[in-house]
C-alpha atoms as a PDB file:
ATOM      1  CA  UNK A   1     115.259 150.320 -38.603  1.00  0.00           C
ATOM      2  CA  UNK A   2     114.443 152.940 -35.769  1.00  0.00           C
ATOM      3  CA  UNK A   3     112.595 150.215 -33.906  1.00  0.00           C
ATOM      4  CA  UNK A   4     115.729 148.365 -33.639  1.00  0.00           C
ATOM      5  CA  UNK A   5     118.207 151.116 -32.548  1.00  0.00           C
ATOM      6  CA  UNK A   6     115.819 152.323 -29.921  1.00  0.00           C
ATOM      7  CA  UNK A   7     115.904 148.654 -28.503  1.00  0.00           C
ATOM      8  CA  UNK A   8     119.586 148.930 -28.734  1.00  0.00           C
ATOM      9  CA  UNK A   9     120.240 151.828 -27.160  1.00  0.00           C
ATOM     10  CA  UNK A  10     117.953 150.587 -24.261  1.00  0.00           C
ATOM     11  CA  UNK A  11     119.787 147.417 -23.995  1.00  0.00           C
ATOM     12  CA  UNK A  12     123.402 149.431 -23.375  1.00  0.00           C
ATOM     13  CA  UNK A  13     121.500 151.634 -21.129  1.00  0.00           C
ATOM     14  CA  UNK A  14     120.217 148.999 -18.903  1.00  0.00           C
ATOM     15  CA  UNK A  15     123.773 147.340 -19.182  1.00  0.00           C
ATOM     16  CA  UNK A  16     125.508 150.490 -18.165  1.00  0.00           C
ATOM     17  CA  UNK A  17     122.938 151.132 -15.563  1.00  0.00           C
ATOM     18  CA  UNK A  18     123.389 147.191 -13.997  1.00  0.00           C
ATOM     19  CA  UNK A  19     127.284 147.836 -14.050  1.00  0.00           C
ATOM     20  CA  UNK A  20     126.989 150.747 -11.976  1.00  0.00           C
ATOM     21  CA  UNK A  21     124.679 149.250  -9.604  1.00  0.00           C
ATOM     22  CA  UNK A  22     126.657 146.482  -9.588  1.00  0.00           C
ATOM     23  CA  UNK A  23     129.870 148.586  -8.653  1.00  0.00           C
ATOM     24  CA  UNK A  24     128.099 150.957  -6.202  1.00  0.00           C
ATOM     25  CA  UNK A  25     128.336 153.928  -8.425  1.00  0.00           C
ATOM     26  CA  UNK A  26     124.959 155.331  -7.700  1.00  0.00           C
ATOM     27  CA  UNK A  27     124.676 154.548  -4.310  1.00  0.00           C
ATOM     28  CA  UNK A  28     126.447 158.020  -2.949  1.00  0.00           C
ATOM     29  CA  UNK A  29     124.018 159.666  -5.003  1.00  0.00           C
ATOM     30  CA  UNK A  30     120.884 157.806  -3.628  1.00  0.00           C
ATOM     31  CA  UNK A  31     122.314 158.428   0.182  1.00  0.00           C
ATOM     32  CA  UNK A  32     122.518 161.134   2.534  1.00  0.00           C
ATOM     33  CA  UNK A  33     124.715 159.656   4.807  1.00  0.00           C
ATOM     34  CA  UNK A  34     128.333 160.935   4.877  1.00  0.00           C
ATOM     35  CA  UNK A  35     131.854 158.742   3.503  1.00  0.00           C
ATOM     36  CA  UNK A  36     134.488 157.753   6.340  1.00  0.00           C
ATOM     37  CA  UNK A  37     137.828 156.501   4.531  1.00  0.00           C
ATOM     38  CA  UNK A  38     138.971 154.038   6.714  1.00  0.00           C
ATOM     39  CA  UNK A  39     141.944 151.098   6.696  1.00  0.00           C
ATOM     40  CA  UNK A  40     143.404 152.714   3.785  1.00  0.00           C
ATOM     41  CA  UNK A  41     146.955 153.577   2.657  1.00  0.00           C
ATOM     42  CA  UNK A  42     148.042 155.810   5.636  1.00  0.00           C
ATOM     43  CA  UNK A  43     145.403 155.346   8.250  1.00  0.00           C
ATOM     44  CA  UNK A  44     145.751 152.901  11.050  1.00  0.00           C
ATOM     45  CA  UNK A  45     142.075 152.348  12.281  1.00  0.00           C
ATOM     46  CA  UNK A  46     139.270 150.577  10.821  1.00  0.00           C
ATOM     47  CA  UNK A  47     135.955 151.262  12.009  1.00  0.00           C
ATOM     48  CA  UNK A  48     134.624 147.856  13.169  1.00  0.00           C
ATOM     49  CA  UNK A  49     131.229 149.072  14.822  1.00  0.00           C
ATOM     50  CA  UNK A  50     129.073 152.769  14.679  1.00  0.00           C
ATOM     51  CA  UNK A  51     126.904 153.452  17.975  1.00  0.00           C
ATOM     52  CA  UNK A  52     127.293 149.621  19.171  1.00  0.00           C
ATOM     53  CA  UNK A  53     125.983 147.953  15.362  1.00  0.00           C
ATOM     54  CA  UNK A  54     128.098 146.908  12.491  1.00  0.00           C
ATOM     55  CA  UNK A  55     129.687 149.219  10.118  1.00  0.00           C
ATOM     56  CA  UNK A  56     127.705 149.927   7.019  1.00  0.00           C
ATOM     57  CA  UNK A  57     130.253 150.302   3.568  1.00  0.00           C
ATOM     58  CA  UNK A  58     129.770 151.078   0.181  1.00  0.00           C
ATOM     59  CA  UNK A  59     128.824 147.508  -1.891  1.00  0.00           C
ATOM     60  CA  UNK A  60     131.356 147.460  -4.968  1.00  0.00           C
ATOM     61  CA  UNK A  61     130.162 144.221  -6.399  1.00  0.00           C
ATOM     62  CA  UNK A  62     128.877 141.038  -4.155  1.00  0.00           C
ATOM     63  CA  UNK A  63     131.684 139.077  -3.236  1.00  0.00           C
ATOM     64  CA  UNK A  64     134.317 141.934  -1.955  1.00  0.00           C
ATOM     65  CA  UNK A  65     133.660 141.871   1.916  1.00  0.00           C
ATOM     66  CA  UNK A  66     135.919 145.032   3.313  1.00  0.00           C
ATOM     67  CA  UNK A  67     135.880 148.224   1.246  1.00  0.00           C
ATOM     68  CA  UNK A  68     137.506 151.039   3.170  1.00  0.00           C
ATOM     69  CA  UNK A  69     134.525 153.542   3.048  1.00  0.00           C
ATOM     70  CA  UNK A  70     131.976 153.607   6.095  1.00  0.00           C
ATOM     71  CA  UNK A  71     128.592 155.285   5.906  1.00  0.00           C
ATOM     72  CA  UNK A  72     128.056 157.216   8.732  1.00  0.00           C
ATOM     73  CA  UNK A  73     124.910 159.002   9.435  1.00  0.00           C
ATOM     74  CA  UNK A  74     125.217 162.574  10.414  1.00  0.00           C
ATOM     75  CA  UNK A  75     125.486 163.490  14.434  1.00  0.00           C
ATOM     76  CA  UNK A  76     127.121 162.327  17.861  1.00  0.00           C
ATOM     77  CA  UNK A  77     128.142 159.078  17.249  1.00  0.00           C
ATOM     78  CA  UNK A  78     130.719 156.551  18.943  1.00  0.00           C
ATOM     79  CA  UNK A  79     132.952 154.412  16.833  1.00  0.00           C
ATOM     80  CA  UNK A  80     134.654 151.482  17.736  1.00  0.00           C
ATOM     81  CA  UNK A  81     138.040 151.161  16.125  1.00  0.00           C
ATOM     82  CA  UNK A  82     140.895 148.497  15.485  1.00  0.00           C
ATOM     83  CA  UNK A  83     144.221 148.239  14.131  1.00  0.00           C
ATOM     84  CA  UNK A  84     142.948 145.376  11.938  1.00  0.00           C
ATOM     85  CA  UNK A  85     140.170 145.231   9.213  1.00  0.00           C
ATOM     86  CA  UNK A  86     139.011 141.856  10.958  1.00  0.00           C
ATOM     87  CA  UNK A  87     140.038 141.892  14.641  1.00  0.00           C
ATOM     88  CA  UNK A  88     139.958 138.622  16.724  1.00  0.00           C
ATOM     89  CA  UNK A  89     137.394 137.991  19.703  1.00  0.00           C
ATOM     90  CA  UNK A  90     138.666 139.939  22.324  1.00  0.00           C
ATOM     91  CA  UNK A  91     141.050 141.839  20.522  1.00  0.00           C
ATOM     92  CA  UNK A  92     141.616 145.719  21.842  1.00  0.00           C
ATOM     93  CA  UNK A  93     139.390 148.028  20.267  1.00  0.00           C
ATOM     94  CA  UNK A  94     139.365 152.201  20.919  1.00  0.00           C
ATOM     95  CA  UNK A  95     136.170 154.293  21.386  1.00  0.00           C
ATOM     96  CA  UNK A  96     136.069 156.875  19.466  1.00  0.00           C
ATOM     97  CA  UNK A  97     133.694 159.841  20.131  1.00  0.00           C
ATOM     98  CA  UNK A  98     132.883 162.426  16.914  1.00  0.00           C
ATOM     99  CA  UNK A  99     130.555 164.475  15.350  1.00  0.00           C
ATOM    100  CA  UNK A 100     129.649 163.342  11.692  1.00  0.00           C
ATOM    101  CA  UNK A 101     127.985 166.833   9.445  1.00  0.00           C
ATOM    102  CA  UNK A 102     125.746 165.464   6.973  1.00  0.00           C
ATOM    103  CA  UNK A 103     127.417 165.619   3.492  1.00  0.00           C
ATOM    104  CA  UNK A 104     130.821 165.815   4.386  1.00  0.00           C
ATOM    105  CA  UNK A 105     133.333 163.220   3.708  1.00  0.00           C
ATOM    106  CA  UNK A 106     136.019 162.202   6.091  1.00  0.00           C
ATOM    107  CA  UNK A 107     139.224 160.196   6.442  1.00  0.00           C
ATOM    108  CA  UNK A 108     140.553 158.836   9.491  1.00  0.00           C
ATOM    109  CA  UNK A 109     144.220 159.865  10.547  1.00  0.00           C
ATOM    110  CA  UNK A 110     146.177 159.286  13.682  1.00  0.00           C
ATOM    111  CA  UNK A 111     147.470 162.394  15.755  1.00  0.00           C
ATOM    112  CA  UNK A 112     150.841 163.104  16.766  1.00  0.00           C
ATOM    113  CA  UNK A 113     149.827 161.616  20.093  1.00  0.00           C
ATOM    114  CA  UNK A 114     149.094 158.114  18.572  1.00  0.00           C
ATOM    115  CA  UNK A 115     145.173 158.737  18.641  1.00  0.00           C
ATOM    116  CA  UNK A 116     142.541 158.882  15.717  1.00  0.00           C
ATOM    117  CA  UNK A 117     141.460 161.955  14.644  1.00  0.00           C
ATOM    118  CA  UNK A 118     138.467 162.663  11.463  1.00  0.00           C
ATOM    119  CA  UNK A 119     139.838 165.005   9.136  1.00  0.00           C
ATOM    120  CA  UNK A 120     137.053 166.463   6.524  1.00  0.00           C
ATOM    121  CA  UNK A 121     138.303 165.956   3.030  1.00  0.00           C
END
């Protein structure tokens, strides 16, 4: 009897734990990098490259390609930023020059002025 609940309770464990792999759950808590909210309801920028290389993003699940959260690593860094989650070959992009403080999670906004800003959240 206590052989068999133990096995049980391992097998839901295991399932919880592949779910939340699965949905990036633990990965914020395995990274020190800091969370950019990008491209999402209110925000007019996507971050298409970080310091000249692709845009790392949180994985929820295997198929979903664009999730709007960006892992930055903390410092000077340069992003490159469009209008549009997947812009076109020679589409216009904007440099963007900021400082990224480990730990702290961010949300790009657009100033009065038209230009991207980082607000800490």
């Amino acid at each position: 009897m206590k052989r068999t609940a133990i096995v049980k309770g391992l097998v839901g464990i295991a399932a919880v734990a592949a779910v939340g792999f699965e949905l990036g759950l633990f990965q914020r808590v395995f990274d020190s990098r800091s969370l950019v909210e990008d491209g999402v309801l209110g925000s007019d920028y996507w971050i298409v490259e970080v310091d000249g290389k692709p845009t790392e993003r949180i994985q929820h699940g295997i198929v979903i390609s664009k999730v709007p959260l960006a892992l930055l690593e903390p410092g000077d860094r340069i992003l490159e930023l469009s209008d549009t989650p997947h812009p076109q070959e020679g589409a216009e992009t904007i440099q963007f020059h900021t400082t990224i403080k480990s730990g702290v999670d961010y949300r790009i906004d657009t100033s009065a002025d038209g230009s991207p800003k980082l607000i800490a959240k």
